[in-house]
C-alpha atoms as a PDB file:
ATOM      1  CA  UNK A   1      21.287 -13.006 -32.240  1.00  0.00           C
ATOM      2  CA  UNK A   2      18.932 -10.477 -33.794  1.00  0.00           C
ATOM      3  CA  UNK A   3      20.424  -6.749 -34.208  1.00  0.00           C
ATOM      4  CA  UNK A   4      18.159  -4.168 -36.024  1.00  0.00           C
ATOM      5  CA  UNK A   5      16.204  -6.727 -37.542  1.00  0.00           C
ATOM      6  CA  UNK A   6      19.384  -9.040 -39.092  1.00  0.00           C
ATOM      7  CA  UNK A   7      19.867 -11.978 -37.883  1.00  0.00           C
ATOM      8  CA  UNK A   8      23.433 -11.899 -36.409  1.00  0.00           C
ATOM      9  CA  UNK A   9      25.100 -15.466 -36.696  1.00  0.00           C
ATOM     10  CA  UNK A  10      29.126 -15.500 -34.747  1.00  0.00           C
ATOM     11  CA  UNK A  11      31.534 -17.897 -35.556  1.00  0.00           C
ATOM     12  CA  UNK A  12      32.034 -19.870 -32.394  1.00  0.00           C
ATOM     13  CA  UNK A  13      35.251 -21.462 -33.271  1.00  0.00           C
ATOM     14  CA  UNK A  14      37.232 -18.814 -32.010  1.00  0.00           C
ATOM     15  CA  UNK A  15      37.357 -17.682 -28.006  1.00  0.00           C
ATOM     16  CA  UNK A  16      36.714 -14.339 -28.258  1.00  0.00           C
ATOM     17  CA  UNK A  17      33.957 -12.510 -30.933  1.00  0.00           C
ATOM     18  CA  UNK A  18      34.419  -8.375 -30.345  1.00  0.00           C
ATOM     19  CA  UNK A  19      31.581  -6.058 -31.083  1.00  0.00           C
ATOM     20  CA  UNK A  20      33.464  -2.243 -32.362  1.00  0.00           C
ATOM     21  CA  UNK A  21      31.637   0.809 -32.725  1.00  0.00           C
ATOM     22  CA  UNK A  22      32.947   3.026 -35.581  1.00  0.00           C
ATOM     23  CA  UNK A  23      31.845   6.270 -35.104  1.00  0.00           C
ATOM     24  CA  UNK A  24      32.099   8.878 -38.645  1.00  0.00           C
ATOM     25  CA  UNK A  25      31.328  12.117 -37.028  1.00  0.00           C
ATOM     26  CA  UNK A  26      30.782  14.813 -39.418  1.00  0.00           C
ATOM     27  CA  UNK A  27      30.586  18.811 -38.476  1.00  0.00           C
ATOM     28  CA  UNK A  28      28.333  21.473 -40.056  1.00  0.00           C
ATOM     29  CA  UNK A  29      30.138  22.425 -43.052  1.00  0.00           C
ATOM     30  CA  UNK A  30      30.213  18.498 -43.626  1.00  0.00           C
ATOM     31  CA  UNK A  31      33.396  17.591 -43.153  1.00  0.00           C
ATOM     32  CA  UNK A  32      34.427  14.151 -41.706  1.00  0.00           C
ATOM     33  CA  UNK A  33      36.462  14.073 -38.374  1.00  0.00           C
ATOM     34  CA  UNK A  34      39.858  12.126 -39.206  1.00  0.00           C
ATOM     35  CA  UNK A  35      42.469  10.462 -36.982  1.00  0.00           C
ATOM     36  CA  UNK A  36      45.433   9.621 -37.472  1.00  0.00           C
ATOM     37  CA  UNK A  37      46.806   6.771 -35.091  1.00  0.00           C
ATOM     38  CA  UNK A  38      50.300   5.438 -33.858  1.00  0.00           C
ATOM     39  CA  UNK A  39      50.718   3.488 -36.888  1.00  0.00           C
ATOM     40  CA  UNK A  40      50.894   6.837 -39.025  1.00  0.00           C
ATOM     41  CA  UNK A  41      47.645   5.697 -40.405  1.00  0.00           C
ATOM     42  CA  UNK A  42      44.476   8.186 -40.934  1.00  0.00           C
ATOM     43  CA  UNK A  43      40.623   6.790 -39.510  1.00  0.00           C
ATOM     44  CA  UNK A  44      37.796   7.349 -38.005  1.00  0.00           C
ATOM     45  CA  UNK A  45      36.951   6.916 -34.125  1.00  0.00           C
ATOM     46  CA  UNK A  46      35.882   3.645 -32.810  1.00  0.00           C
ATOM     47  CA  UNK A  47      36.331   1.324 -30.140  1.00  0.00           C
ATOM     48  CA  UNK A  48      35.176  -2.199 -28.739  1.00  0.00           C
ATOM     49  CA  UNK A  49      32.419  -2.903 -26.725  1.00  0.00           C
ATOM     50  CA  UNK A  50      32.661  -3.106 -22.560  1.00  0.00           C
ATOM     51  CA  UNK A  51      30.835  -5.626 -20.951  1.00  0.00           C
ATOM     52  CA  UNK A  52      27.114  -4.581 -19.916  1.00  0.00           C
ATOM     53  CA  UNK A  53      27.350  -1.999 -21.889  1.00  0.00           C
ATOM     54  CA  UNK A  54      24.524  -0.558 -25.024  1.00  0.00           C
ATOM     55  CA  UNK A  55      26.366  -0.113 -28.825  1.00  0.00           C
ATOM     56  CA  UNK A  56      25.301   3.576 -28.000  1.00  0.00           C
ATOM     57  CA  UNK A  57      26.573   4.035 -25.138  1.00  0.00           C
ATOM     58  CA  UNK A  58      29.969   2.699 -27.046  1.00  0.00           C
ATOM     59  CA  UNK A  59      29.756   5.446 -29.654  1.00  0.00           C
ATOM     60  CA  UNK A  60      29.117   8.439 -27.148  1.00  0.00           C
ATOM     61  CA  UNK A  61      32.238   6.598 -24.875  1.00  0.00           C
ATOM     62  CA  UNK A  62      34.590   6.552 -27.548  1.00  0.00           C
ATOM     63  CA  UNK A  63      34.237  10.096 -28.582  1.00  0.00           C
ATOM     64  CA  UNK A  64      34.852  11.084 -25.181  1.00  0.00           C
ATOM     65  CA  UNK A  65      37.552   9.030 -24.576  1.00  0.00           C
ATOM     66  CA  UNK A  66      39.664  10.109 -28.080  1.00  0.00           C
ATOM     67  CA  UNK A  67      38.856  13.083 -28.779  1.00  0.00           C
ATOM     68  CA  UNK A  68      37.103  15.119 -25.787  1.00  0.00           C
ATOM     69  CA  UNK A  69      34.062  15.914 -28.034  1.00  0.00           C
ATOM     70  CA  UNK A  70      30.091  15.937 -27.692  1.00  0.00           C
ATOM     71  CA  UNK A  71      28.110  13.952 -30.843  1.00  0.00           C
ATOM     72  CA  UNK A  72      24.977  12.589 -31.549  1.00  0.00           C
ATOM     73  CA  UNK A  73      24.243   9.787 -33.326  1.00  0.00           C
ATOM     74  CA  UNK A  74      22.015  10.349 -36.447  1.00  0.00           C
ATOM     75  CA  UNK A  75      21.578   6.749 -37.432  1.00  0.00           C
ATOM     76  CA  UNK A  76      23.651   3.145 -37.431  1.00  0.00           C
ATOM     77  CA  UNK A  77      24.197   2.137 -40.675  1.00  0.00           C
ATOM     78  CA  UNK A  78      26.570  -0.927 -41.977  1.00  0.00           C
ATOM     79  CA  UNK A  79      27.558  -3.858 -40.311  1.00  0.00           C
ATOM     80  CA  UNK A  80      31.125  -5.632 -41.605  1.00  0.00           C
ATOM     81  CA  UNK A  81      33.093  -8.398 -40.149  1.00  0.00           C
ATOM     82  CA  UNK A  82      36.641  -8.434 -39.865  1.00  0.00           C
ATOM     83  CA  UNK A  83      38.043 -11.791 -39.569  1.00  0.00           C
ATOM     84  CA  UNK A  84      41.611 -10.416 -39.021  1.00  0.00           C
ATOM     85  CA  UNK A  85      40.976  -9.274 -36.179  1.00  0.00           C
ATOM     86  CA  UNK A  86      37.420 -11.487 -35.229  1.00  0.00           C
ATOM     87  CA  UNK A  87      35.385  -8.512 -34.797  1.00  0.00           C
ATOM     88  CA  UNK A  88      31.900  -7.473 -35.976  1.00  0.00           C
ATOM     89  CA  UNK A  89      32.288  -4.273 -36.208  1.00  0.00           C
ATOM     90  CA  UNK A  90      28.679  -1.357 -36.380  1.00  0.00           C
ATOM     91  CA  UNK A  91      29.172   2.057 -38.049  1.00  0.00           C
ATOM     92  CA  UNK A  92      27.240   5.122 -37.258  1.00  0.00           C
ATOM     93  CA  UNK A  93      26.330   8.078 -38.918  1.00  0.00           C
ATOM     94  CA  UNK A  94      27.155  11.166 -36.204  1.00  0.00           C
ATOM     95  CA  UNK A  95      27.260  15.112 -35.843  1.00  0.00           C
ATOM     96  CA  UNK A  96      29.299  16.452 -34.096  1.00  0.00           C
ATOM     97  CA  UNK A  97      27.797  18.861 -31.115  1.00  0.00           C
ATOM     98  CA  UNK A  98      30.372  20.628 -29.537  1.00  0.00           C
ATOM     99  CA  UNK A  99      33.462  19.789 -27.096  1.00  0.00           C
ATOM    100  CA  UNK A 100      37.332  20.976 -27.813  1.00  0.00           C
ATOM    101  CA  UNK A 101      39.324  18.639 -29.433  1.00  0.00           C
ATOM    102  CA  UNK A 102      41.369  17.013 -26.973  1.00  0.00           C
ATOM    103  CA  UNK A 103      43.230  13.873 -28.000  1.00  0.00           C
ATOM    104  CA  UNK A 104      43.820  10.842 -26.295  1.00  0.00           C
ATOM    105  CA  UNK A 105      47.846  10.541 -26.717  1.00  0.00           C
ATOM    106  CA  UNK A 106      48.535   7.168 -27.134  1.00  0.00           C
ATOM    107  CA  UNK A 107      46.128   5.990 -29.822  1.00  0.00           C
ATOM    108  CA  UNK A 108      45.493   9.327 -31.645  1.00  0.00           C
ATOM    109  CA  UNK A 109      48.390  11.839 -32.547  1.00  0.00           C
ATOM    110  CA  UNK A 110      46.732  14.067 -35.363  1.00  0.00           C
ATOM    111  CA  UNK A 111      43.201  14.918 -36.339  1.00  0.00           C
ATOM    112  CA  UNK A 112      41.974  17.074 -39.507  1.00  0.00           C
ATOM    113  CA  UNK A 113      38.310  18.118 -40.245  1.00  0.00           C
ATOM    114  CA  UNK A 114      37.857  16.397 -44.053  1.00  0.00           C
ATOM    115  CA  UNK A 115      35.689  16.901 -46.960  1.00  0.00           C
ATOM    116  CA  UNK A 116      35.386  13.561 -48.259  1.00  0.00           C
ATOM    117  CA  UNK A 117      37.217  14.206 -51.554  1.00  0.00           C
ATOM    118  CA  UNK A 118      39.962  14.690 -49.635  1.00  0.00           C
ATOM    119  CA  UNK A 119      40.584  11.176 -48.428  1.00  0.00           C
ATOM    120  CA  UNK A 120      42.417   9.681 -51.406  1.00  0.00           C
ATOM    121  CA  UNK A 121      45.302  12.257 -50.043  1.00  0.00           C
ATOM    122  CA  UNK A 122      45.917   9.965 -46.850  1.00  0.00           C
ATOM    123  CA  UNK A 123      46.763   6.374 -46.173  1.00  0.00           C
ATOM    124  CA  UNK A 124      43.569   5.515 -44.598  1.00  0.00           C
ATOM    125  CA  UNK A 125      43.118   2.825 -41.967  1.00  0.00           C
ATOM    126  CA  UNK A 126      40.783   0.439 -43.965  1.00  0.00           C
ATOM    127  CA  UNK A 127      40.386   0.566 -47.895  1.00  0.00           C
ATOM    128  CA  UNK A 128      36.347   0.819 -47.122  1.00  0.00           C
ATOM    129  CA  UNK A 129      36.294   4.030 -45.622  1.00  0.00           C
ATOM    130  CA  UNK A 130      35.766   6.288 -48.105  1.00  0.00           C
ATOM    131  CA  UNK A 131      32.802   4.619 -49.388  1.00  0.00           C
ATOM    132  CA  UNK A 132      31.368   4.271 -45.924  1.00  0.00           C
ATOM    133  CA  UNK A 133      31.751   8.069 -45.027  1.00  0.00           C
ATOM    134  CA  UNK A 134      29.933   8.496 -48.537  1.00  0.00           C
ATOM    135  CA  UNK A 135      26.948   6.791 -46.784  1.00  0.00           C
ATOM    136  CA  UNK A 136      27.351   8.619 -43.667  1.00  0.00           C
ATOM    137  CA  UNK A 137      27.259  12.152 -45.100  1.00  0.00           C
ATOM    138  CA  UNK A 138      24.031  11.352 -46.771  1.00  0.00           C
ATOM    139  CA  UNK A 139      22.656  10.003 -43.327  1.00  0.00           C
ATOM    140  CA  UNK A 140      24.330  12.914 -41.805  1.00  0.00           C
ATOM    141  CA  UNK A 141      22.989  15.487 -44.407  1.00  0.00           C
ATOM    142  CA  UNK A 142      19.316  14.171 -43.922  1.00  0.00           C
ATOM    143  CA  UNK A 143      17.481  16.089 -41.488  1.00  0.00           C
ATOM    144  CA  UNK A 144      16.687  13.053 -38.964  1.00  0.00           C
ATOM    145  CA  UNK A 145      16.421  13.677 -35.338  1.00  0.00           C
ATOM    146  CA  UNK A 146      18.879  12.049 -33.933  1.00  0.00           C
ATOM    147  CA  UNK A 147      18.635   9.631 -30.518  1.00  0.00           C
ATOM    148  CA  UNK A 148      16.710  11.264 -27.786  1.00  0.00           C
ATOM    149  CA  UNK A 149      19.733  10.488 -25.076  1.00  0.00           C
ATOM    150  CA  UNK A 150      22.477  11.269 -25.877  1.00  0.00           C
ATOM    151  CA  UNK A 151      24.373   8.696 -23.638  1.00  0.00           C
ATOM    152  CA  UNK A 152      22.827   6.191 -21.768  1.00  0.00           C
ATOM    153  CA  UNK A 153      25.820   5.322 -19.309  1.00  0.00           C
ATOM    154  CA  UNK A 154      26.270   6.906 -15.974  1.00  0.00           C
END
């Protein structure tokens, strides 16, 4: 499979291959939404992919679904695999437009707005992280239009 230009090769020996959006949503004064979920754990938001549906449209969904908030998406960025847990998984450099925080109780029971120098004071989800939202904030911080539609799904 081709995705932005990579070729995209999935290890078929196991049933089931999951595509995960991971969505680091920043706000104007730069600071990183943060989540912290049932395992006491502090991350990002993110979710799998539902059939039929665009990586976009995953991002936007997500948002919606854990938090109650508005973003757009500035630009995708990384690509990792996590054999763990047999996902690929896309991250995505996003603002965050408006909405009131409202979580979603039974994956997220916390949320702080970050700056990223801040993030060695929690037990993140991944070790990564920190080094991805590094990457994010510049994306973020760059004055790029971000996607036309906002969300694609009906």
């Amino acid at each position: 499979m081709i995705y932005n230009g990579f070729l995209v090769i999935f290890n078929m020996d196991y049933d089931l291959f999951e595509v995960r959006a991971a969505d680091f949503i920043f706000n104007d004064n730069g600071e990183m939404l943060l989540l912290k979920n049932s395992k006491g754990t502090w991350g990002i938001l993110g979710g799998h992919l539902n059939k039929g549906e665009q990586i976009r449209d995953t991002v936007h969904r997500e948002a919606k679904e854990e938090a109650n908030i508005t973003i757009d998406i500035i630009r995708q960025f990384g690509i990792r695999s996590l054999s763990d847990h047999n996902s690929l998984v896309i991250s995505f450099a996003c603002r965050y437009v408006g909405g009131e925080i409202k979580l979603q109780e039974k994956e997220v029971s916390e949320y702080k707005w970050v700056k990223l120098d801040e993030l060695k004071n929690y037990t993140l989800t991944f070790e990564e992280l920190p080094n991805l939202a590094k990457k994010a904030l510049q994306l973020a911080n760059k004055k790029i239009k971000p996607f036309s539609i906002r969300n694609q799904s009906k």
